[in-house]
N, C-alpha and C. Protein backbone atom coordinates (compact mmCIF):
# COMPACT_ATOMS: atom_id res chain seq x y z
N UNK A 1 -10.85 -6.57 -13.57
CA UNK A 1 -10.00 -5.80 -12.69
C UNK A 1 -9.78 -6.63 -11.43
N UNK A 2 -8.12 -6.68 -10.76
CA UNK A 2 -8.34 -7.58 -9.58
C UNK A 2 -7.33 -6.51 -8.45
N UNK A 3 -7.75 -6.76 -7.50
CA UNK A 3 -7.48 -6.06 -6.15
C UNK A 3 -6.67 -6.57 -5.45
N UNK A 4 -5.46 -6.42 -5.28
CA UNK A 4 -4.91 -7.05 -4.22
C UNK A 4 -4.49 -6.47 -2.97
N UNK A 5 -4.98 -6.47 -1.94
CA UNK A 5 -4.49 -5.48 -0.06
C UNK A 5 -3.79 -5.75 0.15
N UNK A 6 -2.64 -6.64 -0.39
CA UNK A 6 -1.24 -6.50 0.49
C UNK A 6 -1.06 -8.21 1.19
N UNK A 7 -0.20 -7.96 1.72
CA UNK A 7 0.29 -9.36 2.31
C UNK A 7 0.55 -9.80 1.08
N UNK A 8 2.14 -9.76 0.20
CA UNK A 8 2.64 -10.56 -0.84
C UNK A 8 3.52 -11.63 0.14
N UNK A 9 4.10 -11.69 1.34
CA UNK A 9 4.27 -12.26 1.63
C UNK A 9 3.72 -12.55 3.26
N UNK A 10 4.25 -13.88 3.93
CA UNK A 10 3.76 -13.97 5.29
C UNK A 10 4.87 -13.43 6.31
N UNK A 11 4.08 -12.89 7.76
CA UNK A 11 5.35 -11.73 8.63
C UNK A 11 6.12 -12.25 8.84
N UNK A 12 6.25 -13.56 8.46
CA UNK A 12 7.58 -14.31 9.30
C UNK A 12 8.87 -14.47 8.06
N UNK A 13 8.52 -14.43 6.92
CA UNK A 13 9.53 -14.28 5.65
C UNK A 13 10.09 -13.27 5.56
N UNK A 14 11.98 -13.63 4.95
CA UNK A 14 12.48 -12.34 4.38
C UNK A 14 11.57 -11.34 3.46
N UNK A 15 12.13 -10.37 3.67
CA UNK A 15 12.01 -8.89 2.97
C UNK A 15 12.59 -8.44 2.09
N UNK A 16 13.54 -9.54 1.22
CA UNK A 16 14.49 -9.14 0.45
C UNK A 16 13.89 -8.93 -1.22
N UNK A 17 14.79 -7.96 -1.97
CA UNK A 17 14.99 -7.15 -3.32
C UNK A 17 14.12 -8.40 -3.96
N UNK A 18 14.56 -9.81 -3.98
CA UNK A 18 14.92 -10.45 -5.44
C UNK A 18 13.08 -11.12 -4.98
N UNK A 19 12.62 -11.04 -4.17
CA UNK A 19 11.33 -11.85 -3.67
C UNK A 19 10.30 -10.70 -4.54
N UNK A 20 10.49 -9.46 -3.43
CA UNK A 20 9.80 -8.31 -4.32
C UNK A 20 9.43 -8.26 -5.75
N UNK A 21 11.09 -8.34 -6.36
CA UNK A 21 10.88 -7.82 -8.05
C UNK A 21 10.04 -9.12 -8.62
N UNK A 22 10.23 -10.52 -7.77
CA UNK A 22 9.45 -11.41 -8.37
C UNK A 22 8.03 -11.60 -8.66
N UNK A 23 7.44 -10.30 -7.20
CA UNK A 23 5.88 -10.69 -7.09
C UNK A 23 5.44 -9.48 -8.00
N UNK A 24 6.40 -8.84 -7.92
CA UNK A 24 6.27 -7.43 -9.51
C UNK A 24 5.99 -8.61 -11.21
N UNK A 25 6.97 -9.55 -11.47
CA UNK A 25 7.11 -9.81 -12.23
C UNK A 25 5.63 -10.71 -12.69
N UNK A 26 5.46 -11.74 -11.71
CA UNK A 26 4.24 -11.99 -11.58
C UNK A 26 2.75 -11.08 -11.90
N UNK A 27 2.83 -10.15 -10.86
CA UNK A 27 1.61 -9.10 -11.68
C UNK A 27 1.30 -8.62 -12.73
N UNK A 28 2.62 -8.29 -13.03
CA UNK A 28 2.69 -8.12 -14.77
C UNK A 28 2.31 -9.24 -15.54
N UNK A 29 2.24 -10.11 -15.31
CA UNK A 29 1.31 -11.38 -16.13
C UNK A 29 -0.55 -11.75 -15.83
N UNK A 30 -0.91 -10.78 -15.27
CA UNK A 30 -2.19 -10.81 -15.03
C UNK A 30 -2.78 -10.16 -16.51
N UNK A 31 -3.84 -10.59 -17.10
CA UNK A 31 -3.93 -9.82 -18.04
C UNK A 31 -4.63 -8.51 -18.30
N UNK A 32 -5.98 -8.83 -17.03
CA UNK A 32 -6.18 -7.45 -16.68
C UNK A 32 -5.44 -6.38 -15.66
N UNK A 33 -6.32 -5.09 -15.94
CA UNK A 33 -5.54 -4.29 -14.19
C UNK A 33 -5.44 -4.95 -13.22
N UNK A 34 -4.39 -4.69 -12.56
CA UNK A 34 -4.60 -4.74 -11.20
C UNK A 34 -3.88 -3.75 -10.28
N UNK A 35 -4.81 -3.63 -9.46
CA UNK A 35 -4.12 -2.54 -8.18
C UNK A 35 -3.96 -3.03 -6.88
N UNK A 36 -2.67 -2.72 -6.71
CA UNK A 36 -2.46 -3.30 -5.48
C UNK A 36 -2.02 -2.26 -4.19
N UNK A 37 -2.08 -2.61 -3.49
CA UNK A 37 -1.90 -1.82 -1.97
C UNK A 37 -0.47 -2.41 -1.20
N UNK A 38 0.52 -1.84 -0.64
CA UNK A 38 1.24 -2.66 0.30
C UNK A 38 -0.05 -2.71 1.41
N UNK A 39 0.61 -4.38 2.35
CA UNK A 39 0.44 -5.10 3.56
C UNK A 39 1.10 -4.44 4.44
N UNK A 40 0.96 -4.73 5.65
CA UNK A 40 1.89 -4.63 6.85
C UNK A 40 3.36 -5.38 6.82
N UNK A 41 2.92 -6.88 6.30
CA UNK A 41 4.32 -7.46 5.76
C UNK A 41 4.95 -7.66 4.83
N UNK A 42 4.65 -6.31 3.86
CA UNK A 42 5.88 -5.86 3.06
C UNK A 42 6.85 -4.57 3.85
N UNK A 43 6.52 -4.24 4.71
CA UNK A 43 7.22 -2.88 5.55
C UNK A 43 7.38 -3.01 6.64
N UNK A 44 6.56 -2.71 7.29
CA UNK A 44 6.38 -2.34 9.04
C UNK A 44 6.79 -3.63 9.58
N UNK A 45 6.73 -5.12 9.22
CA UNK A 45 6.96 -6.38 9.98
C UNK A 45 8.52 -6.70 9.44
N UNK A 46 9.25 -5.83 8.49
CA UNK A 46 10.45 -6.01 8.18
C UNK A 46 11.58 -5.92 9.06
N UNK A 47 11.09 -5.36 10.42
CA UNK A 47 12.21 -5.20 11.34
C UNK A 47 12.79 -6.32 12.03
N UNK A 48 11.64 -6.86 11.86
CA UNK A 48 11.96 -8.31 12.39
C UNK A 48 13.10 -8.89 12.49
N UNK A 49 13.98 -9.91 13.28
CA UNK A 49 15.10 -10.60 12.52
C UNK A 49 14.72 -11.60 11.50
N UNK A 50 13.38 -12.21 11.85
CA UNK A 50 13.26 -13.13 10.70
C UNK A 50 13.02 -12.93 9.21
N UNK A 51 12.63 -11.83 9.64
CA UNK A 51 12.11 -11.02 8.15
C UNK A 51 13.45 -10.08 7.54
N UNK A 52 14.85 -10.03 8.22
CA UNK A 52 16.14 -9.52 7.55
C UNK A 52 16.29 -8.11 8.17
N UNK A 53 15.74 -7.80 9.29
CA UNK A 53 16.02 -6.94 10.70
C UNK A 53 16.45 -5.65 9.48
N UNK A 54 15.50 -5.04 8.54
CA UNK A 54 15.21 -3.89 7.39
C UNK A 54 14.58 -3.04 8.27
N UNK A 55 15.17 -1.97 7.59
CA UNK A 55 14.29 -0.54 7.81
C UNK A 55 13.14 -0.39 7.52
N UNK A 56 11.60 -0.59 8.18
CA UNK A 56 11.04 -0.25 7.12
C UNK A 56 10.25 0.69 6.52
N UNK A 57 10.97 1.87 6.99
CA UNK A 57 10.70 3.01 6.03
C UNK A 57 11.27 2.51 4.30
N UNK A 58 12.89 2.08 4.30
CA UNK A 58 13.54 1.84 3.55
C UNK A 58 12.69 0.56 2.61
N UNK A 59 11.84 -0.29 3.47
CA UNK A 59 11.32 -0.95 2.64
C UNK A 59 9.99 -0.88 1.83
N UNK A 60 9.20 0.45 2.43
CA UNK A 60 8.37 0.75 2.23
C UNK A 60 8.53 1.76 0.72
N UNK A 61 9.91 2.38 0.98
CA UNK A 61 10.57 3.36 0.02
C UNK A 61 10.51 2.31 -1.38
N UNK A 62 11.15 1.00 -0.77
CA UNK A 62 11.54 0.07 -1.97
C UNK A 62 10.22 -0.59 -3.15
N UNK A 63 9.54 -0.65 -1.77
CA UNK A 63 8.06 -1.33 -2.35
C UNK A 63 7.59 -0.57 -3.58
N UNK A 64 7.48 1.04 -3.10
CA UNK A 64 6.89 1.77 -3.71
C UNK A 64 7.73 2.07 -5.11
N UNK A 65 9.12 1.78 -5.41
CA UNK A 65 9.67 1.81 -6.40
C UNK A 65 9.55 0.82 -7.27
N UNK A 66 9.47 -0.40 -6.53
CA UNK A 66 9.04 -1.38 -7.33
C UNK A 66 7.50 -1.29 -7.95
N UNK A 67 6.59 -1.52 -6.99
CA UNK A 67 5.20 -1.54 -7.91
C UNK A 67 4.57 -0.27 -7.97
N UNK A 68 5.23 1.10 -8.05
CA UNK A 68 4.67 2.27 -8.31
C UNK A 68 5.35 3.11 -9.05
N UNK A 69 5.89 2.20 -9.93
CA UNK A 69 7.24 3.06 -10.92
C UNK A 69 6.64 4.06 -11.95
N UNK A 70 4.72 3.79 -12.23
CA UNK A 70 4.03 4.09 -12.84
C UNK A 70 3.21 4.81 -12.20
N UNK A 71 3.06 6.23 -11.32
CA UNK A 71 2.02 6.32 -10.67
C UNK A 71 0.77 7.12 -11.30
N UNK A 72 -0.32 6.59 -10.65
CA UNK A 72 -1.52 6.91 -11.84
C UNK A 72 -2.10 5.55 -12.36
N UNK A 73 -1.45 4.27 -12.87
CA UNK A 73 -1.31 3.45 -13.86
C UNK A 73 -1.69 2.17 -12.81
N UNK A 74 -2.53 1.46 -13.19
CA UNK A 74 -2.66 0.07 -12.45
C UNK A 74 -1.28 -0.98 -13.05
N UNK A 75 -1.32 -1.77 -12.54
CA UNK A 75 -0.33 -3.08 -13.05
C UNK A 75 -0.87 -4.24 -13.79
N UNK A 76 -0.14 -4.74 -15.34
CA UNK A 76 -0.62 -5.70 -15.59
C UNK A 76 -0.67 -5.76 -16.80
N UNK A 77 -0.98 -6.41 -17.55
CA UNK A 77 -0.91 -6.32 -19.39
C UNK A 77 -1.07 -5.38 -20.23
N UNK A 78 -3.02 -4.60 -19.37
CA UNK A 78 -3.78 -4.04 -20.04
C UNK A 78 -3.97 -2.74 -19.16
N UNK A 79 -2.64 -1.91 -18.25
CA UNK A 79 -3.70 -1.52 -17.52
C UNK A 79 -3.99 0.28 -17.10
N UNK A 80 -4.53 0.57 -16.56
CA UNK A 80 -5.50 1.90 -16.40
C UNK A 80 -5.13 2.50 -16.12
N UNK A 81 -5.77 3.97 -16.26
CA UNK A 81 -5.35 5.27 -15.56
C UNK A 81 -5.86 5.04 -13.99
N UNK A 82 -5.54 5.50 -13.19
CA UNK A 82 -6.49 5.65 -11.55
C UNK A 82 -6.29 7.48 -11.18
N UNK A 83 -7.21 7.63 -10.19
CA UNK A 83 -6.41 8.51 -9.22
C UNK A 83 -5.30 8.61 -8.39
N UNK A 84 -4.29 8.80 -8.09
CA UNK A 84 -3.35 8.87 -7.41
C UNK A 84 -2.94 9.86 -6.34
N UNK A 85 -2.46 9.13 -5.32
CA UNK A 85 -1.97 10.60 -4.10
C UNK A 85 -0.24 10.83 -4.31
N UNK A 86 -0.13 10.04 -5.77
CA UNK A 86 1.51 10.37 -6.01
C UNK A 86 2.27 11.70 -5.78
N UNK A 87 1.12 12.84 -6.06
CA UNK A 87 1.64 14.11 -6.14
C UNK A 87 1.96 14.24 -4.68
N UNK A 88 1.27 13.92 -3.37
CA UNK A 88 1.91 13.84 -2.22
C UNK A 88 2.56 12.95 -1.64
N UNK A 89 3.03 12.12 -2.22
CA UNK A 89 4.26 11.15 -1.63
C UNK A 89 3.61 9.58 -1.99
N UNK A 90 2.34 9.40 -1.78
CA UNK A 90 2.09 8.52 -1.44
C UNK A 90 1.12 7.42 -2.71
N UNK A 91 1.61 6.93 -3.63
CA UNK A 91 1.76 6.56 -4.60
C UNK A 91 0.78 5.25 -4.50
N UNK A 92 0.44 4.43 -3.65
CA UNK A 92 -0.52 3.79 -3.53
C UNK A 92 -1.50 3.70 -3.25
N UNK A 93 -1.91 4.96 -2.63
CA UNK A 93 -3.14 5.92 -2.08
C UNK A 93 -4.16 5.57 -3.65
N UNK A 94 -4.97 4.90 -4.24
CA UNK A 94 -5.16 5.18 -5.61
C UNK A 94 -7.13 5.45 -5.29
N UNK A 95 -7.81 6.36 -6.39
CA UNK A 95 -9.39 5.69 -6.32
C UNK A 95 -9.22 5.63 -7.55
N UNK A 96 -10.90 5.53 -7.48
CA UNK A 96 -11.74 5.26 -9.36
C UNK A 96 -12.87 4.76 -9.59
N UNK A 97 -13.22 5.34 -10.10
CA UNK A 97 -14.67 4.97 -10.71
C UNK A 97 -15.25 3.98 -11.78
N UNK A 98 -16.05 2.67 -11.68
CA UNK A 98 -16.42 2.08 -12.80
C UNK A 98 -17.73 1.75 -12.47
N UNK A 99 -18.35 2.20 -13.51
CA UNK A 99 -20.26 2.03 -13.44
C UNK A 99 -21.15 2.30 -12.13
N UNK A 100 -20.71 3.38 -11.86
CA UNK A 100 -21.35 4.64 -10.67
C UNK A 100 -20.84 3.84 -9.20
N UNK A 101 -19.87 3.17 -9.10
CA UNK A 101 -18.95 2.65 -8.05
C UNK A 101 -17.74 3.53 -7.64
N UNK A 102 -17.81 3.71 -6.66
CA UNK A 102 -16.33 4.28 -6.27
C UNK A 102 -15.28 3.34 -5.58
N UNK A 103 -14.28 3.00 -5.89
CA UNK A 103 -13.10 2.38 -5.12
C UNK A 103 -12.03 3.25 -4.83
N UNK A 104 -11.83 3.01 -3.19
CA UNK A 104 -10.59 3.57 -3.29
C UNK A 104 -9.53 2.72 -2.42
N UNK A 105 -8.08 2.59 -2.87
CA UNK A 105 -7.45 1.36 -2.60
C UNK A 105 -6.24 2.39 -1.42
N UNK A 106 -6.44 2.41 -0.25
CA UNK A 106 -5.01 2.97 0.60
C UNK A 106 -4.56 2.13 1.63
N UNK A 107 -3.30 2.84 1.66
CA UNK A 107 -2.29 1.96 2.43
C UNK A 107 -2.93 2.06 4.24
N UNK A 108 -3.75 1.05 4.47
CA UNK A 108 -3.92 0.97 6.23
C UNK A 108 -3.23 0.00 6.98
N UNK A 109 -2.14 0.57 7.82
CA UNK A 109 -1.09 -0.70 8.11
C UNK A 109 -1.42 -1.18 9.15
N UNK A 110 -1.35 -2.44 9.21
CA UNK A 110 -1.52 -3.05 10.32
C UNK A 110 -0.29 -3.28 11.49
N UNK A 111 -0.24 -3.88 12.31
CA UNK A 111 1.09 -3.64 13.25
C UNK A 111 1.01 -2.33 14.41
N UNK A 112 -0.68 -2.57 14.42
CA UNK A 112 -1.06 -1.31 15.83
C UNK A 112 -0.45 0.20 14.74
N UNK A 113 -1.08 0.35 13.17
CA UNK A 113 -0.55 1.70 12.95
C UNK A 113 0.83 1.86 12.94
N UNK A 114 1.35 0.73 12.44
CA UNK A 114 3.23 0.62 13.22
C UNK A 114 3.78 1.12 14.18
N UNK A 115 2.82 1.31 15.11
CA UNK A 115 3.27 2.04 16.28
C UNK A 115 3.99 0.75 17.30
N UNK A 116 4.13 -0.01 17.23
CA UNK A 116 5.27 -1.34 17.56
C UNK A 116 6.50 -1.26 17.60
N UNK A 117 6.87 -1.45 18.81
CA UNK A 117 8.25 -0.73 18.20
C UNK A 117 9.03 -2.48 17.47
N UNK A 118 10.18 -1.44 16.92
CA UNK A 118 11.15 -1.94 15.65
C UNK A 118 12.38 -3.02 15.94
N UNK A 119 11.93 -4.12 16.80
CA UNK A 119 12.60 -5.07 17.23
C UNK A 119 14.05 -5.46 16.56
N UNK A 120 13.83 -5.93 15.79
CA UNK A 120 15.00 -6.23 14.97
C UNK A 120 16.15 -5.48 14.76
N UNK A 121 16.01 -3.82 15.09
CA UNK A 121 16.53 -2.83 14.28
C UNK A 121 17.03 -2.00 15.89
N UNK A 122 16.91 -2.80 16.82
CA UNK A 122 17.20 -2.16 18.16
C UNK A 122 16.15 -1.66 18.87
N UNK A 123 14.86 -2.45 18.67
CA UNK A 123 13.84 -1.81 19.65
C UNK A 123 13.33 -0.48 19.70
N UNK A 124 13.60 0.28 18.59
CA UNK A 124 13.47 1.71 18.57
C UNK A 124 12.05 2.01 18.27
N UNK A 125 11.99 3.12 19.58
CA UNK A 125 10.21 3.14 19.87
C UNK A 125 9.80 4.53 18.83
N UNK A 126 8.37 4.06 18.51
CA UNK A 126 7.95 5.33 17.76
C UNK A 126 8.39 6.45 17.71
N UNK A 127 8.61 7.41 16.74
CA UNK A 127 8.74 8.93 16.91
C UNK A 127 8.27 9.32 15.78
N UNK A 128 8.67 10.65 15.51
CA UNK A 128 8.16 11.43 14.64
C UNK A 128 8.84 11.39 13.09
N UNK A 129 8.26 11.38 11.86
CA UNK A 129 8.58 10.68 10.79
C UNK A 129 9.13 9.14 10.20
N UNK A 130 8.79 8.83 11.76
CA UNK A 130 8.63 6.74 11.55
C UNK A 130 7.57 6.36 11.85
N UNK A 131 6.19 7.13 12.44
CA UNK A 131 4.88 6.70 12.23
C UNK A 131 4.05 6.31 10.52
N UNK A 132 3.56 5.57 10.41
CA UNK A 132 2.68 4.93 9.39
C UNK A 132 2.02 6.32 9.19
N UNK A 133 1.57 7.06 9.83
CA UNK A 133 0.04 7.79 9.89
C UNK A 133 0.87 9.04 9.44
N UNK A 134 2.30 8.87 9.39
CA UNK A 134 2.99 10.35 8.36
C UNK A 134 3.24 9.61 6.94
N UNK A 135 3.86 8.02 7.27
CA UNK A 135 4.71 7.66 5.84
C UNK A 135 3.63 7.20 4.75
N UNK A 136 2.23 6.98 5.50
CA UNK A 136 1.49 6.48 4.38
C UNK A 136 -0.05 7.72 4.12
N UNK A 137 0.33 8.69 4.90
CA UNK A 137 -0.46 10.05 4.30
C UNK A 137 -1.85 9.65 5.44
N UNK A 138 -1.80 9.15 6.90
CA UNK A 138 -2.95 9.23 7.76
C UNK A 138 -4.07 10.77 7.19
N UNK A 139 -3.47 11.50 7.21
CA UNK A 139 -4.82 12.82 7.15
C UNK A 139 -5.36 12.77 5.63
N UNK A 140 -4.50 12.43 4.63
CA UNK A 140 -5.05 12.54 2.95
C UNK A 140 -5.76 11.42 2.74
N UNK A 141 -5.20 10.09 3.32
CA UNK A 141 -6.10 9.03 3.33
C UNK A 141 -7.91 8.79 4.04
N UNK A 142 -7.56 9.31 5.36
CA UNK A 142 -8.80 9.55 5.67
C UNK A 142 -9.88 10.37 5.22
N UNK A 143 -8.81 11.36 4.85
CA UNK A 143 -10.41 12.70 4.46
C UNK A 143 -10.57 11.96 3.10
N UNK A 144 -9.67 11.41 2.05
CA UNK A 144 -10.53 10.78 0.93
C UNK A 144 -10.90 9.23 1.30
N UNK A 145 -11.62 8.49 1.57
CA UNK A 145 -11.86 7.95 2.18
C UNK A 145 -13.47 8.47 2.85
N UNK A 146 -13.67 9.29 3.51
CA UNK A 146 -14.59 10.13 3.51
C UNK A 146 -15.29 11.04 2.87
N UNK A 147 -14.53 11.32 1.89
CA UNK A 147 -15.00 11.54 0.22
C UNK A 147 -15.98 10.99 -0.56
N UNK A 148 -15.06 9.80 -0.60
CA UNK A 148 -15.73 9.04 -1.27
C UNK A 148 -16.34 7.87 -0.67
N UNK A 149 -16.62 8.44 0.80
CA UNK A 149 -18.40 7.43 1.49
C UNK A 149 -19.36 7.65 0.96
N UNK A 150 -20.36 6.46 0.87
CA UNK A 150 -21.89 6.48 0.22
C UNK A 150 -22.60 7.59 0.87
N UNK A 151 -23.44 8.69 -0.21
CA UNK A 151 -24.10 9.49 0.69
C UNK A 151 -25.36 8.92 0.22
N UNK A 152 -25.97 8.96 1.70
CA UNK A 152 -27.73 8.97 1.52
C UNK A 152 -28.06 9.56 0.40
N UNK A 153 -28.85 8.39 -0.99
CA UNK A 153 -29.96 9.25 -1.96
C UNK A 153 -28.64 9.45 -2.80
N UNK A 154 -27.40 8.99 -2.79
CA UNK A 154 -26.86 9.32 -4.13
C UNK A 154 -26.64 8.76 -5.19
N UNK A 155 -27.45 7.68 -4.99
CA UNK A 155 -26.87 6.25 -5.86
C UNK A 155 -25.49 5.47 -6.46
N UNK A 156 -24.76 6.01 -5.38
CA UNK A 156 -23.20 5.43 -5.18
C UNK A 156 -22.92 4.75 -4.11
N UNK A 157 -22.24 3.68 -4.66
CA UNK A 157 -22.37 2.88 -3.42
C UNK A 157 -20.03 3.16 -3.38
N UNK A 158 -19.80 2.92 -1.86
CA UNK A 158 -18.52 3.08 -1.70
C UNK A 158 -17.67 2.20 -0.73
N UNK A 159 -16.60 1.98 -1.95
CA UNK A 159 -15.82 0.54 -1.70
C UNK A 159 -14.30 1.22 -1.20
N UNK A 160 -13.70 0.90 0.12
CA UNK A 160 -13.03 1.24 0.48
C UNK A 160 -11.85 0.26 1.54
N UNK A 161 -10.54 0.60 1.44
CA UNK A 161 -10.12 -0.82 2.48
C UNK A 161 -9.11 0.16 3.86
C-alpha cells in the first residue's frame, strides 16, 4: 500500500487539466493501492499567476473529479475498499484499518488554512464558503481524526496526517 499527501506538483507550476489527468494516469500504474490526499499545490496555491491565476475552489472541485471518481476505492491496479467522507462532500477524507493499525488520510491545507488571500484572482480576502476549513470538512476531519487517536491500553496505534 503507498500513501501519497499531496504536492503532485511544485507552488510555482501551472494548474492545468492535461498535468492533472497525467499524474491520475500515472497512479493507475502503481500496482498496489494507493491513497492519495490533495496538497496545498494542487488548489489553494492555484491563484497564483504562475500557477494559471485558477479558482481554487474550481480546482479543488477538479482534483476531486479526477482522483475521486471512485469514492470509497483507493487508486491503482489492485485497489481497496476505504472509509470515505464522500457522503459529505469530501471524498478524500479516507481511513482504514490493516493489522490493528488505523490510518486516516485528510485533506490539511497548507497556505495558513487558505486563509491567504487569492492573489492572482484579484486579491480576494477570505470569506465564507472559500475557507479550506468549510471546502475540505474542518469539523468532520477533526473529530475523526480524534477518533481514531491511540487510546491508552488499546493496543492501536494511530496514523494520521
Amino acid at each position: 500500500m503507498t500513501f501519497h499527501l499531496g504536492d503532485i506538483k511544485n507552488g510555482s507550476s501551472r494548474c492545468d487539466d492535461p498535468y492533472f489527468q497525467l499524474i491520475r494516469s500515472d497512479f493507475d500504474k502503481f500496482v498496489n493501492p494507493l491513497i492519495y490526499t490533495p496538497g496545498d499545490n494542487e488548489w489553494t496555491d492555484c491563484h497564483r499567476v504562475n500557477n494559471g491565476s485558477y479558482n481554487p475552489l474550481e480546482r479543488l472541485a477538479f482534483d476531486r473529479k479526477v482522483f475521486f471518481n471512485q469514492p470509497g476505492m483507493t487508486l491503482g491496479q489492485n485497489p481497496i475498499k476505504v472509509n470515505s467522507q464522500a457522503w459529505l462532500g469530501f471524498p478524500e477524507n479516507v481511513n482504514l484499518r490493516r493489522q490493528g493499525v488505523d490510518f486516516a488520510v485528510v485533506n490539511v491545507v497548507g497556505s495558513n488554512d487558505d486563509l491567504q488571500p487569492w492573489t492572482g484572482i484579484g486579491n480576494t480576502p477570505p470569506r465564507a464558503g472559500r475557507s479550506s476549513r468549510r471546502s475540505c470538512g474542518w469539523p468532520t476531519r477533526s473529530t475523526w481524526c480524534t477518533r481514531l487517536s491511540p487510546r491508552r491500553g488499546s493496543g492501536t496505534t494511530g496514523l494520521w496526517r
